[in-house]
N, C-alpha and C. Protein backbone atom coordinates (compact mmCIF):
# COMPACT_ATOMS: atom_id res chain seq x y z
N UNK A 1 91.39 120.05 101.66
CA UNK A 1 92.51 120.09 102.57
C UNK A 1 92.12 120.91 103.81
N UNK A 2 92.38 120.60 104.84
CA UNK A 2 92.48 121.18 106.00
C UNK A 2 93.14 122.14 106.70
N UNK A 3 92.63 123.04 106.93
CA UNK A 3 93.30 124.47 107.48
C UNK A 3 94.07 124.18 108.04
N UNK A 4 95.60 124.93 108.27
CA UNK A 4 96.42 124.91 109.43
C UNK A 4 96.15 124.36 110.63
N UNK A 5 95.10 125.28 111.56
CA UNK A 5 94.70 125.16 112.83
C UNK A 5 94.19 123.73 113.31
N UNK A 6 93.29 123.34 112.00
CA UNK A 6 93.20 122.05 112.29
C UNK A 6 93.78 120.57 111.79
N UNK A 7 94.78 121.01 111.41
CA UNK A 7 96.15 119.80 110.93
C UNK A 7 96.50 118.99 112.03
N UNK A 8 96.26 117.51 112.07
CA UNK A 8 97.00 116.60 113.16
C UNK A 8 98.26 116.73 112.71
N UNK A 9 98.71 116.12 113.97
CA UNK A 9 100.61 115.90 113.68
C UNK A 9 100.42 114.38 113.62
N UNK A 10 101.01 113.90 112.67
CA UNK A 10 100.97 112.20 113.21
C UNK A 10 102.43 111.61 113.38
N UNK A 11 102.80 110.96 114.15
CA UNK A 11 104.70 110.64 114.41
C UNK A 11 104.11 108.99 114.68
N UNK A 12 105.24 108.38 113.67
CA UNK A 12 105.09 107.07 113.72
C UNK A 12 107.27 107.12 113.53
N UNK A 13 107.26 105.57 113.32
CA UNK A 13 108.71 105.33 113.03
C UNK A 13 109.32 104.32 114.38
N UNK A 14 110.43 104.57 114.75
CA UNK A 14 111.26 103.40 115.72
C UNK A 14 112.63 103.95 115.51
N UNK A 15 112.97 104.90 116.92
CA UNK A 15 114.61 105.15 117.01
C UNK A 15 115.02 104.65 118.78
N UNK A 16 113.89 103.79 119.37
CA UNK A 16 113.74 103.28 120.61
C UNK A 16 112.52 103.29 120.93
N UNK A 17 112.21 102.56 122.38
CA UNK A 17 111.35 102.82 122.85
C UNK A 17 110.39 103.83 123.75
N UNK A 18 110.95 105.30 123.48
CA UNK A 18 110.02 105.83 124.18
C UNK A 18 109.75 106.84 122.91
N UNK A 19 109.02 106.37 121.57
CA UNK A 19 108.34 107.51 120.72
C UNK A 19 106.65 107.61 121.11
N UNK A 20 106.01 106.91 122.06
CA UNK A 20 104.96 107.34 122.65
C UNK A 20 104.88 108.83 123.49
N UNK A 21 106.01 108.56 124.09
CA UNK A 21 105.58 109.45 125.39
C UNK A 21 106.61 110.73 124.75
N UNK A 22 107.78 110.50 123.95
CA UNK A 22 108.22 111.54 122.73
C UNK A 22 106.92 112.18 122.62
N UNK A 23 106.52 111.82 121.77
CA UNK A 23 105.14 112.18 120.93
C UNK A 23 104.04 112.97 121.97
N UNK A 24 103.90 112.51 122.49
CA UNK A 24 102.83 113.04 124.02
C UNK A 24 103.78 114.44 124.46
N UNK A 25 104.97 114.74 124.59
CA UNK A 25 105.55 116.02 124.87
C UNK A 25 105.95 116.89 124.06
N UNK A 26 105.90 116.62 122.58
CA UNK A 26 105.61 116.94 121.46
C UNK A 26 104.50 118.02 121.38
N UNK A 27 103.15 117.20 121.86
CA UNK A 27 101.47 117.86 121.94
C UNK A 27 101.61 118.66 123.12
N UNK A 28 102.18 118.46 124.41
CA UNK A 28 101.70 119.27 125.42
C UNK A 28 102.70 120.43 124.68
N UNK A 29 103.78 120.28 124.27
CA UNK A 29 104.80 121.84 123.69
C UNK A 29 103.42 122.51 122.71
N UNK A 30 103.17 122.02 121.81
CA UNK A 30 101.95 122.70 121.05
C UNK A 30 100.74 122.69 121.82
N UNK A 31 100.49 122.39 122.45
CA UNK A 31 99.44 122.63 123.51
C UNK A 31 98.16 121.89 122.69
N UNK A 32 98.52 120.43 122.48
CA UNK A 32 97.03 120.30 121.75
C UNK A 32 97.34 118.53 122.18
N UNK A 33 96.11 117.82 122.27
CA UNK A 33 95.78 116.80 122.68
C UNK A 33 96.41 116.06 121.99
N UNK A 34 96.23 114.51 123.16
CA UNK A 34 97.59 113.96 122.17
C UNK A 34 96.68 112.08 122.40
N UNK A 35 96.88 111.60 120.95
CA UNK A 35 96.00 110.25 120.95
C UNK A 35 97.43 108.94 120.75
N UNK A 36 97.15 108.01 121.18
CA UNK A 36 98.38 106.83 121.58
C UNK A 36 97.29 105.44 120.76
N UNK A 37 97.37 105.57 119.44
CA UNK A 37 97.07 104.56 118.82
C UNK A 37 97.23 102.90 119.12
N UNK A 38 98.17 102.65 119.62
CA UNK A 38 98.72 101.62 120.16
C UNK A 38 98.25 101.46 121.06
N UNK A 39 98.35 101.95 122.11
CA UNK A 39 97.43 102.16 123.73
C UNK A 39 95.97 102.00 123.46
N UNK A 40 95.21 102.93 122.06
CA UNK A 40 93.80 102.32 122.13
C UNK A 40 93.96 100.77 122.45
N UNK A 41 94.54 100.41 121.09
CA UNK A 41 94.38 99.34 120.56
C UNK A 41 94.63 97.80 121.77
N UNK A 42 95.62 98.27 122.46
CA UNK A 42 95.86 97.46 123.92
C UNK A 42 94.41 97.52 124.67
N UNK A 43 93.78 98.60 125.16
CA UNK A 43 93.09 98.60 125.88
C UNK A 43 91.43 98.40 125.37
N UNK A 44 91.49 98.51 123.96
CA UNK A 44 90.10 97.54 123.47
C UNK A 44 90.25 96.24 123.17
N UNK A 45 91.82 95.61 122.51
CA UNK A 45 91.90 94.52 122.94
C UNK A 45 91.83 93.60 124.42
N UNK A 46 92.67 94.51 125.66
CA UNK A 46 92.03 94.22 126.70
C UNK A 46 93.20 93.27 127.05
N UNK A 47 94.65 93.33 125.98
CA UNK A 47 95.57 92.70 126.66
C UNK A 47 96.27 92.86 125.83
N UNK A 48 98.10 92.65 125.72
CA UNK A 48 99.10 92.79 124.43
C UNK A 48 98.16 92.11 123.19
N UNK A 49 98.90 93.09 122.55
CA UNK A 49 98.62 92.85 120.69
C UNK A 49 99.03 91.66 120.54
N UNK A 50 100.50 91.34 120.70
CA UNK A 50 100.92 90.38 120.39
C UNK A 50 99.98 88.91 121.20
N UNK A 51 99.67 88.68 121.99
CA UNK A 51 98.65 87.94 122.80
C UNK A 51 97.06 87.87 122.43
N UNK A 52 96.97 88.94 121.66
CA UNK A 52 95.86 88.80 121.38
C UNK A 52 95.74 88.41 120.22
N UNK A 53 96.85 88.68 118.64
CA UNK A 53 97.18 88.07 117.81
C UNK A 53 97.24 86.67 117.80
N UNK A 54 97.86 86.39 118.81
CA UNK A 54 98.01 84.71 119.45
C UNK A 54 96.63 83.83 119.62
N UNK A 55 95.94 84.33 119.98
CA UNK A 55 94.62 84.20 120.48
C UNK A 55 93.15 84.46 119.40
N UNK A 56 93.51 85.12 118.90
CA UNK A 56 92.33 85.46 118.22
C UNK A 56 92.50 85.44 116.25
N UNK A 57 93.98 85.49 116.20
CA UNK A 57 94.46 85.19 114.78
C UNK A 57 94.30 86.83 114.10
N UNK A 58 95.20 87.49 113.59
CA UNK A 58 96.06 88.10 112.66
C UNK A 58 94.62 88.96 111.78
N UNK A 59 93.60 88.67 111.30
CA UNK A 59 92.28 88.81 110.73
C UNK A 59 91.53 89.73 111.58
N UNK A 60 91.35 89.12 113.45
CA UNK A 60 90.82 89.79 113.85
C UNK A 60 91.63 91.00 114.44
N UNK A 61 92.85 90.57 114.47
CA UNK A 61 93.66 91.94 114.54
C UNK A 61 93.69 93.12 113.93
N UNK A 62 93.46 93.06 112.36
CA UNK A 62 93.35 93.54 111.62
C UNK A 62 91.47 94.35 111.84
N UNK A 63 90.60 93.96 111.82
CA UNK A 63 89.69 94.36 112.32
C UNK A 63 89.74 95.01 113.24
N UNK A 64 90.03 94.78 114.67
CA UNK A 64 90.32 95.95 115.83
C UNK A 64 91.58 97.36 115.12
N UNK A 65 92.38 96.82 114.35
CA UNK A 65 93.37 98.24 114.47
C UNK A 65 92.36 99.16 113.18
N UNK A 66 91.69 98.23 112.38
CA UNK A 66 90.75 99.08 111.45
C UNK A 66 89.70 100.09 112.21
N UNK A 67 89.21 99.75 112.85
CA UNK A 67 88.22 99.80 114.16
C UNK A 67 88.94 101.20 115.10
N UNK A 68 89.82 100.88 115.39
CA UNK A 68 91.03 102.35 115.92
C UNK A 68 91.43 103.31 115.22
N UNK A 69 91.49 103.13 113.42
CA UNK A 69 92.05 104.02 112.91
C UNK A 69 91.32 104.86 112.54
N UNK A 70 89.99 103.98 112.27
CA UNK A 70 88.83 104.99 111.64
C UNK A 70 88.66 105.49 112.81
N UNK A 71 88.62 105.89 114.11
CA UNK A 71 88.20 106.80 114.87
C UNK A 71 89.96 107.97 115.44
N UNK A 72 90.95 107.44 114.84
CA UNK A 72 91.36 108.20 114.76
C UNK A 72 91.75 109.41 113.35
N UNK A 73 90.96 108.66 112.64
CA UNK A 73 90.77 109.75 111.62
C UNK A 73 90.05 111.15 111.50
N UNK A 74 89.33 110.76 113.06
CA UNK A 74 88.07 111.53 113.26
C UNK A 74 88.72 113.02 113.99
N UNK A 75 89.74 112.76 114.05
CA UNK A 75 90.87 113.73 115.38
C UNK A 75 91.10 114.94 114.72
N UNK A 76 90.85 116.33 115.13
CA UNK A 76 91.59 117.10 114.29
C UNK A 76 92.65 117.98 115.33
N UNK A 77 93.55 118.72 114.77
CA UNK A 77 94.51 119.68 116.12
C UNK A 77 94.91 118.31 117.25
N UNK A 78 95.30 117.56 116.53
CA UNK A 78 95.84 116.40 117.33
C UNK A 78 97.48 116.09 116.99
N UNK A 79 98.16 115.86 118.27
CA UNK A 79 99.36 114.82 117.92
C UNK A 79 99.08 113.57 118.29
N UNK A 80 98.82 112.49 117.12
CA UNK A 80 99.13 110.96 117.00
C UNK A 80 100.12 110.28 116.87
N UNK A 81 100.10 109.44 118.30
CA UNK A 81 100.87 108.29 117.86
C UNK A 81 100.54 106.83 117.41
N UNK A 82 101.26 106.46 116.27
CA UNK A 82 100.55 105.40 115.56
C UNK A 82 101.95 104.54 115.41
N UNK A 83 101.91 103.11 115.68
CA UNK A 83 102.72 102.29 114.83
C UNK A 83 103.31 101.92 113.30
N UNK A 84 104.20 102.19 112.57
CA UNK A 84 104.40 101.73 111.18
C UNK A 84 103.72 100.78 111.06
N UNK A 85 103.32 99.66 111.58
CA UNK A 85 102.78 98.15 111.60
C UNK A 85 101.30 98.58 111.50
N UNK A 86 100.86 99.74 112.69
CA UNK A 86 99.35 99.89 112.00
C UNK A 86 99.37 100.85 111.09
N UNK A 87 100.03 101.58 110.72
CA UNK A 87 100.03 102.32 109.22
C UNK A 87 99.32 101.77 107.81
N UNK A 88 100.06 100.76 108.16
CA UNK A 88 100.23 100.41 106.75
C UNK A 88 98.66 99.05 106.68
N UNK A 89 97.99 99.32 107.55
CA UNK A 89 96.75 98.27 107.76
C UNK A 89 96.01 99.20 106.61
N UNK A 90 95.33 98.67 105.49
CA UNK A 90 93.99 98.29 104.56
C UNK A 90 95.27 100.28 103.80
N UNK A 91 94.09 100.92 103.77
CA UNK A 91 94.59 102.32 103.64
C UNK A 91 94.39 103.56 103.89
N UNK A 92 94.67 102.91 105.66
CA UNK A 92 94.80 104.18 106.72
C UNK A 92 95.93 105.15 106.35
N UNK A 93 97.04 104.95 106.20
CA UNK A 93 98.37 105.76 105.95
C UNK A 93 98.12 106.71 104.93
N UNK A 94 97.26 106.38 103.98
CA UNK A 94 97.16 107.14 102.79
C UNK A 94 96.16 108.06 103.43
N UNK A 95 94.78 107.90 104.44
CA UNK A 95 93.74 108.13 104.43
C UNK A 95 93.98 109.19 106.05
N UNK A 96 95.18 108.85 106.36
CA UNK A 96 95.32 109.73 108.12
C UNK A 96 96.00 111.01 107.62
N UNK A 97 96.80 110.88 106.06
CA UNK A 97 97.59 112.01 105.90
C UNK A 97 97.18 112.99 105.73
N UNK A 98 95.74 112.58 104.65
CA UNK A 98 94.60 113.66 104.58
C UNK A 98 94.26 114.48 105.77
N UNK A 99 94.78 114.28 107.06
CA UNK A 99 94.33 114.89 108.03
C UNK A 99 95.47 115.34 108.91
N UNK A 100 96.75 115.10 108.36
CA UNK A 100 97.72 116.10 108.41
C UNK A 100 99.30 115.35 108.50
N UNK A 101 100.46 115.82 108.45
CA UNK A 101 101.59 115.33 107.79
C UNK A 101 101.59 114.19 108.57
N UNK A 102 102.66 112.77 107.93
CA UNK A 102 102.91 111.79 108.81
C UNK A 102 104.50 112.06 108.93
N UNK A 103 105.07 111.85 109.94
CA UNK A 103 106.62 112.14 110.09
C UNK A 103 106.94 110.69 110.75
N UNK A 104 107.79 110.29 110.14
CA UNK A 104 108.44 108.94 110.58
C UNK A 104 110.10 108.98 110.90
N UNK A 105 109.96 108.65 112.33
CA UNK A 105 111.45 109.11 112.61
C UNK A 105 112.40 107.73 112.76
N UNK A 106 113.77 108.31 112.02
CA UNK A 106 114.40 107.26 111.94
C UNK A 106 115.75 107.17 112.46
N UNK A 107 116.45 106.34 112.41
CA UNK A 107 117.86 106.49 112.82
C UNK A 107 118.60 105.36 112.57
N UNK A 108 119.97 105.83 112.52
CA UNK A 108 120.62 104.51 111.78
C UNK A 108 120.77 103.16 112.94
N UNK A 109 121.10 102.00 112.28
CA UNK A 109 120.93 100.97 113.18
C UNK A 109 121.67 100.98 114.36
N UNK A 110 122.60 101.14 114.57
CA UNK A 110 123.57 101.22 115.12
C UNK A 110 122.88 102.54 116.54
N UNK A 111 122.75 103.66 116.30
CA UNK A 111 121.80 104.74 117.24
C UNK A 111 120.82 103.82 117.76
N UNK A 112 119.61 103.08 117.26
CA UNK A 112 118.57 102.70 117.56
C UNK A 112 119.02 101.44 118.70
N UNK A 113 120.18 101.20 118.18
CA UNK A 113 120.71 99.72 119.06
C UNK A 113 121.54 100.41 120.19
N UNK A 114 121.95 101.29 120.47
CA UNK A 114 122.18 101.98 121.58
C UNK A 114 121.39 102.52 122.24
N UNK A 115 120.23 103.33 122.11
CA UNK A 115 119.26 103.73 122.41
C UNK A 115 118.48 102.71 123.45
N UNK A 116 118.12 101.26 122.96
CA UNK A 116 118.18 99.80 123.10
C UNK A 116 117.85 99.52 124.37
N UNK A 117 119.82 99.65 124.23
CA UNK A 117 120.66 99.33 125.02
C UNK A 117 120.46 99.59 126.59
N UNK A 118 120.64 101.42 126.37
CA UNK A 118 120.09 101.96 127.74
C UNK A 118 118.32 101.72 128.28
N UNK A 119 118.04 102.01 127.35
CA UNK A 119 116.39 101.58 127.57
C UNK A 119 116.22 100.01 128.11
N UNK A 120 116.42 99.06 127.68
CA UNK A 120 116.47 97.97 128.18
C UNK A 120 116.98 97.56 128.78
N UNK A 121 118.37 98.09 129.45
CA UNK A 121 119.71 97.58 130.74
C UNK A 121 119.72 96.36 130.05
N UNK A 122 119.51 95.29 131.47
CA UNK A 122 120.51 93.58 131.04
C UNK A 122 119.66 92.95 129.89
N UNK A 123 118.17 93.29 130.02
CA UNK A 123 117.45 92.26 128.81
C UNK A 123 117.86 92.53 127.42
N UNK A 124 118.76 93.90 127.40
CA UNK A 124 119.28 94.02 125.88
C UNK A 124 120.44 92.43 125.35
N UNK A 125 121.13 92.38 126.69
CA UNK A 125 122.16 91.33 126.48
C UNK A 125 121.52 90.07 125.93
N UNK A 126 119.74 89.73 126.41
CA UNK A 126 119.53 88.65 125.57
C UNK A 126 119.62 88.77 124.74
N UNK A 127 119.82 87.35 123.50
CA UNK A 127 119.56 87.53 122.18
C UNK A 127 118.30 87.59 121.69
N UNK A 128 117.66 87.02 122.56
CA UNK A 128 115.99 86.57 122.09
C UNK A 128 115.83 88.11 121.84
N UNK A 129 115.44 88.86 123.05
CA UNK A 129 114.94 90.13 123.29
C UNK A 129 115.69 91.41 122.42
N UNK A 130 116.73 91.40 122.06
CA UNK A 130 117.67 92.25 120.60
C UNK A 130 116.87 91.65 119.69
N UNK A 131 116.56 90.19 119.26
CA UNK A 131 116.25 89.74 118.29
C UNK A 131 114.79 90.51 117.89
N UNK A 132 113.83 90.55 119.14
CA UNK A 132 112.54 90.88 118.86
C UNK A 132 112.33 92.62 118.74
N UNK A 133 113.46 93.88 119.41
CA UNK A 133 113.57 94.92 119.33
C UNK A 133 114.47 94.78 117.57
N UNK A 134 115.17 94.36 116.67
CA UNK A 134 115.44 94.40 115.58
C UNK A 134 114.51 94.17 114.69
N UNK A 135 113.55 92.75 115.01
CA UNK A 135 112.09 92.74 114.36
C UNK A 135 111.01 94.04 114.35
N UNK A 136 111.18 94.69 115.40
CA UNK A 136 110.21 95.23 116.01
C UNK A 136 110.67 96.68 114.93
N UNK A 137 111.59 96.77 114.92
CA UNK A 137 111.87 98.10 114.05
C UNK A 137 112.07 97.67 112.62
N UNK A 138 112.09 96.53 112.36
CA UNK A 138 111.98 96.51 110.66
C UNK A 138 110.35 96.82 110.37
N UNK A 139 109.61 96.20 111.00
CA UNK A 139 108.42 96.03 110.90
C UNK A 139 107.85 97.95 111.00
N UNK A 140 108.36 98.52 111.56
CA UNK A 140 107.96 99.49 111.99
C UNK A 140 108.34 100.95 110.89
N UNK A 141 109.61 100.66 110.42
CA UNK A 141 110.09 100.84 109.05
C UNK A 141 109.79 101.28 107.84
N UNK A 142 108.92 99.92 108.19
CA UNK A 142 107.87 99.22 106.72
C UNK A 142 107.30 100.59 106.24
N UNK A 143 106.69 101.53 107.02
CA UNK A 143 106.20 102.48 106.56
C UNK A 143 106.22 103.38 105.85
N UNK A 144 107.84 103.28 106.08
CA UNK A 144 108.51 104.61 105.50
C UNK A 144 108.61 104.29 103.66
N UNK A 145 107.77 102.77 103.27
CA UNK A 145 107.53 102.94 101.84
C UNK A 145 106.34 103.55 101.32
N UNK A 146 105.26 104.13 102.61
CA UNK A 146 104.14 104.77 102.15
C UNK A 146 104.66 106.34 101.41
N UNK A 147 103.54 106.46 100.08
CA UNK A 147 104.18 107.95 99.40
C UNK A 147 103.58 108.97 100.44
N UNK A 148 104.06 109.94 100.37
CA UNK A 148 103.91 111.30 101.24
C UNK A 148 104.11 111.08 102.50
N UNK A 149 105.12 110.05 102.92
CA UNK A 149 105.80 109.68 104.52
C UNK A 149 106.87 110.96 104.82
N UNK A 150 107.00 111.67 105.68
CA UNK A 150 107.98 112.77 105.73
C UNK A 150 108.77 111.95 107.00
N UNK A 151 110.56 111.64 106.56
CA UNK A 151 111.55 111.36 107.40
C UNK A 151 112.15 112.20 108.13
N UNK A 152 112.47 112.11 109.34
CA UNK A 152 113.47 112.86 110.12
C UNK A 152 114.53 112.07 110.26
N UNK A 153 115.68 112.09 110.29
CA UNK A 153 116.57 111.20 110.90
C UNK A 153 117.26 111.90 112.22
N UNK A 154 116.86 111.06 113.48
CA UNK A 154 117.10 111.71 114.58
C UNK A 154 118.29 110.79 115.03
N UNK A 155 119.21 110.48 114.32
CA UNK A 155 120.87 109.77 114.62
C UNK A 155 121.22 110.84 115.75
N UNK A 156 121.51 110.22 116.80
CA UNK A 156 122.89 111.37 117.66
C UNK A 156 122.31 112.65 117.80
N UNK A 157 120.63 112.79 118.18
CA UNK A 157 119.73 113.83 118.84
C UNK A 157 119.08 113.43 119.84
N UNK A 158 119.94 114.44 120.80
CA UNK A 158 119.19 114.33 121.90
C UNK A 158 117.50 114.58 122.06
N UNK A 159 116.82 113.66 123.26
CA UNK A 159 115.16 113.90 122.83
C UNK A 159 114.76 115.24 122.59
N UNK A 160 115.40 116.39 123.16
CA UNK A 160 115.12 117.70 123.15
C UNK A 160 115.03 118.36 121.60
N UNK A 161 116.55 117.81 121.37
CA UNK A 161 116.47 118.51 119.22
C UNK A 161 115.71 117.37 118.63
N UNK A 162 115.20 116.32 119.02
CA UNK A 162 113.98 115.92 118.24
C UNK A 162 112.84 116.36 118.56
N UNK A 163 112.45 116.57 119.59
CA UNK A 163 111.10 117.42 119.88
C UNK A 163 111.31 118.60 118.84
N UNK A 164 112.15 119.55 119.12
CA UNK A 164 112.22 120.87 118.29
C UNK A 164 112.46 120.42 116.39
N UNK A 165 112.78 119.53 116.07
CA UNK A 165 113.14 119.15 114.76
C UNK A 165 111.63 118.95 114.27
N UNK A 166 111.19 117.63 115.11
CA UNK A 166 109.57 117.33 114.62
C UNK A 166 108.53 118.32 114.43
N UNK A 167 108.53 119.44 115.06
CA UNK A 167 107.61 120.26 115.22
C UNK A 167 108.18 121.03 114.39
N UNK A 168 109.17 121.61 113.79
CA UNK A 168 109.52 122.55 112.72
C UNK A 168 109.25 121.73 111.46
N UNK A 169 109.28 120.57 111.35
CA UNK A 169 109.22 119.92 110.00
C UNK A 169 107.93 119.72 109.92
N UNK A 170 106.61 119.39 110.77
CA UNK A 170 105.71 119.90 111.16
C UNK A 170 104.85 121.26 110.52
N UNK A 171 105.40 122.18 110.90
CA UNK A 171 105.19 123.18 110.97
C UNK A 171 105.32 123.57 109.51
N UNK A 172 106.54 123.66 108.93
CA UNK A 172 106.73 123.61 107.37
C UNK A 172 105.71 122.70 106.52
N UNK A 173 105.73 121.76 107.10
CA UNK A 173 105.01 120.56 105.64
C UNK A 173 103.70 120.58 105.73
N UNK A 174 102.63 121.37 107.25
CA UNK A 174 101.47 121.15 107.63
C UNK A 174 101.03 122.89 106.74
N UNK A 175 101.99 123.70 106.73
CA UNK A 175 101.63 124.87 106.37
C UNK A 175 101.57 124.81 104.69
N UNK A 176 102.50 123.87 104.08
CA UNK A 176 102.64 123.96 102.52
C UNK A 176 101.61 123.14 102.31
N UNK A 177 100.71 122.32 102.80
CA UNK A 177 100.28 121.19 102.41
C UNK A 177 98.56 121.63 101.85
């Protein structure tokens, strides 16, 4: 097990769309570097996931996010952000925890669909586009059946008491661990 000092934070989950850049102000509050799993993965694919899934088939997807995780395993005194969707690829989730707590933040449907709402203005009103932000968080979810997943439920918290929530639960589960 890994000393305190060098415990990643890892924050995965879906209560809207901004748990990237959440996560990124998360690390600068602890003052420690901060890795955007997703963002690798865009920019060695070299275009959306989803497009490149399209393109190259589901297999080699799976290969590139394998390809990302093992080098983010390599991270220590890091906050990561990772997708539930790549979590749960081969057995990274089991294999990133070893390198320090995973916190998956959640919120009830209803929060996440308001959240949405403002985040997206008029494209929330499509159905298509609700349809693919409701996909997008089941899928993302999924994770929270990995064992040793630590939940927050950030219902009706402002980004501020989730920054301070994550990092105390953090702080507790990285110190007992």
């Amino acid at each position: 097990m890994l000393p305190f000092t060098d415990r990643n934070l890892i924050v995965t989950g879906y209560i809207g769309a901004n748990l990237p850049p959440l996560t990124q102000q998360i690390a600068q509050r602890l003052r420690m570097p901060f890795v955007n799993v997703e963002a690798q993965l865009e920019a060695r694919a070299g275009m959306p996931l989803d497009r490149f899934r399209e393109r190259y088939g589901e297999a080699r997807l799976k290969t590139l996010e394998a390809d990302v995780m093992h080098d983010a395993l390599l991270h220590r005194a890091t906050a990561i952000y990772v997708s539930g969707r790549t979590l749960l690829v081969s057995d990274f989730g089991q294999r990133i925890q070893q390198t320090g707590p995973v916190i998956c933040l959640v919120a009830t449907l209803d929060a996440v669909l308001q959240r949405l709402h403002l985040t997206l203005g008029a494209r929330y009103h499509n159905p298509s586009e609700r349809a693919l932000a409701i996909g997008q968080l089941k899928r993302e979810w999924a994770a929270r059946k990995l064992p040793g997943i630590h939940e927050l439920d950030a219902t009706g918290m402002p980004e501020e008491a989730i920054i301070e929530a994550v990092i105390a639960l953090w702080q507790q589960v990285a110190v007992g661990s």
